[in-house]
C-alpha atoms as a PDB file:
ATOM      1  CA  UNK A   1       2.858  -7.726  11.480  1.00  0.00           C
ATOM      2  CA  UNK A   2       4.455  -4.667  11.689  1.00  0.00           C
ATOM      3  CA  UNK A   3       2.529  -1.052  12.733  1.00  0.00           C
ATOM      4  CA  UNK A   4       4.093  -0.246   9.697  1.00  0.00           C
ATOM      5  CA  UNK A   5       2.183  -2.702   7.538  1.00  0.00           C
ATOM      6  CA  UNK A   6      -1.074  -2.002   9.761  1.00  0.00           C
ATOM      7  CA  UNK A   7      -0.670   1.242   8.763  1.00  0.00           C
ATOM      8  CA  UNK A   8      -0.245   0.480   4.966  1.00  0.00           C
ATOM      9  CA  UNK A   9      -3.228  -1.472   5.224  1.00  0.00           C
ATOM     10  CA  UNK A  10      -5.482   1.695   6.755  1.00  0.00           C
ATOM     11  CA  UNK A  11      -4.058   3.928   4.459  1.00  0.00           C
ATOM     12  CA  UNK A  12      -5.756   1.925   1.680  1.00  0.00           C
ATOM     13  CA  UNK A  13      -8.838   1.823   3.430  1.00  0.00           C
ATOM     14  CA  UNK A  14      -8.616   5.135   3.612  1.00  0.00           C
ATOM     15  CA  UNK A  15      -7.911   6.228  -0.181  1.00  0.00           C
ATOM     16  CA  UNK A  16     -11.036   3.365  -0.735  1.00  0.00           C
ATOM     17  CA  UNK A  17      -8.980   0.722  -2.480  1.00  0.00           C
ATOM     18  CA  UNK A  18      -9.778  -1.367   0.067  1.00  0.00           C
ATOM     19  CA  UNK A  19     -12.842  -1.792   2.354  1.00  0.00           C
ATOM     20  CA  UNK A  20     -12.545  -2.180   6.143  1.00  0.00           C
ATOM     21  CA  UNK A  21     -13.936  -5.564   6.191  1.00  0.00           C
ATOM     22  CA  UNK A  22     -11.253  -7.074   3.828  1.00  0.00           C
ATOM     23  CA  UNK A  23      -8.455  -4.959   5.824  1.00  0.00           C
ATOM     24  CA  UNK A  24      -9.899  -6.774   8.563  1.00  0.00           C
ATOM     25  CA  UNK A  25      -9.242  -9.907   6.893  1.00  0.00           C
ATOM     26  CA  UNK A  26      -5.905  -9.197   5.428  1.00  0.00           C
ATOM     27  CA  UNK A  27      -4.584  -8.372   8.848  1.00  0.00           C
ATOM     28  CA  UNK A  28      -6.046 -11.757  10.067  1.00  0.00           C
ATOM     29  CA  UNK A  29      -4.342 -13.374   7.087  1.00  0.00           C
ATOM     30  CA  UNK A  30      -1.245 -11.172   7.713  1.00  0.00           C
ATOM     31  CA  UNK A  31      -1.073 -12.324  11.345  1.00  0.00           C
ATOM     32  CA  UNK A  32      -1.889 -16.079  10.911  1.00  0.00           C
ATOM     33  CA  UNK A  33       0.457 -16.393   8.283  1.00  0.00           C
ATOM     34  CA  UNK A  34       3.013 -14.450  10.517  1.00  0.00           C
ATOM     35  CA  UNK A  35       2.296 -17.354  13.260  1.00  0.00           C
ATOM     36  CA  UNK A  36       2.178 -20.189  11.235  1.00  0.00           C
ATOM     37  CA  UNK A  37       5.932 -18.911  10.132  1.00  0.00           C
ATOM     38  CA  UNK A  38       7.467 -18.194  13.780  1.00  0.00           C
ATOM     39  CA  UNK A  39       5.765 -22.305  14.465  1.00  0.00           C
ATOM     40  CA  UNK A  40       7.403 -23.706  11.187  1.00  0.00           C
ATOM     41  CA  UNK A  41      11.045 -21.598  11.773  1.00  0.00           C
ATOM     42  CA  UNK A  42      10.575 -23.252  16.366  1.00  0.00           C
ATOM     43  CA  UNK A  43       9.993 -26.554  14.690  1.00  0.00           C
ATOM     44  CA  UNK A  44      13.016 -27.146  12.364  1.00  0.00           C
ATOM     45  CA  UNK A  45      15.689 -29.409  13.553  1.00  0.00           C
ATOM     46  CA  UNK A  46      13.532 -31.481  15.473  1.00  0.00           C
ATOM     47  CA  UNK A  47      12.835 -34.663  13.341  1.00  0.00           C
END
């Protein structure tokens, strides 16, 4: 995740679209879905 997208993310905390305990999960999403990605893209080829 970007510091852009953190930054987003704050920014609607902020404002109070958002609370900080679901920015705290969104950047958890964010970053596991980020991982899961970089493992899937490492893995291709191999079979």
């Amino acid at each position: 995740m970007s510091a852009e997208e953190r930054q987003k993310i704050l920014q609607l905390v902020e404002d109070g679209k958002i609370t900080a305990d679901e920015a705290i999960l969104l950047i958890r999403a964010l970053d596991e879905h980020e991982q899961s990605e970089d493992w899937d893209s490492s893995d291709e080829g191999d079979w």
